[in-house]
Protein backbone atom coordinates (compact mmCIF):
# COMPACT_ATOMS: atom_id res chain seq x y z
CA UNK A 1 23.37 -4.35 14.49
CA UNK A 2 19.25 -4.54 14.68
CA UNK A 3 19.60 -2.70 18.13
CA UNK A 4 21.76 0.32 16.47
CA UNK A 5 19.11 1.17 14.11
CA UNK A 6 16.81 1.18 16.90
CA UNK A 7 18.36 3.91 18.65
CA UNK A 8 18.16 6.19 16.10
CA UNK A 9 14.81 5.31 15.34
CA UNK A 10 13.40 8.01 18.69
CA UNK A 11 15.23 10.54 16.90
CA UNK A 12 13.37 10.13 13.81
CA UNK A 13 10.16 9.15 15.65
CA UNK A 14 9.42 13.04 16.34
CA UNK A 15 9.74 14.01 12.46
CA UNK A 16 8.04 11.13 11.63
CA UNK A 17 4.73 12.30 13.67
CA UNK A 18 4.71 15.17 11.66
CA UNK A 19 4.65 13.77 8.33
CA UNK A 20 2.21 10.77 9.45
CA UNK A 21 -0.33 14.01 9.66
CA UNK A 22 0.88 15.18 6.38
CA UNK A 23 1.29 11.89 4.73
CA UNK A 24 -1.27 8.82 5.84
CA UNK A 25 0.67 6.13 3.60
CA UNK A 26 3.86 6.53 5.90
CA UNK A 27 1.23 5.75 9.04
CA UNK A 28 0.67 1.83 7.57
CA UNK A 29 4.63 2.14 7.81
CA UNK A 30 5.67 3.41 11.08
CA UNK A 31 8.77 1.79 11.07
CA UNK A 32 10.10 2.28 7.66
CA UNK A 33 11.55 5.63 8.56
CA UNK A 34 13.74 4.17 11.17
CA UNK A 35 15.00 1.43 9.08
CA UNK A 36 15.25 3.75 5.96
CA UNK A 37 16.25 6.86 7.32
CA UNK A 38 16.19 8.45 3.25
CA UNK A 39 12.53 8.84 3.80
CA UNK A 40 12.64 11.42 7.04
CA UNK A 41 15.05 12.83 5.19
């Protein structure tokens, strides 16, 4: 199931650059927005 989430994580990764500029506290969690996909949101 791990592996699933991490397939949609690349999806996600390109939003999530643009909000690590906007918001620094999401950089010291990269990852969170793959594994809690409410945040991109």
């Amino acid at each position: 199931k791990g592996k699933n989430k991490v397939a949609a994580a690349p999806k996600v990764a390109k939003k999530v650059e643009a909000s690590k500029v906007v918001n620094p506290l999401f950089e010291n969690r990269p990852q969170n927005f793959g594994i809690g996909q409410d945040i991109a949101a």
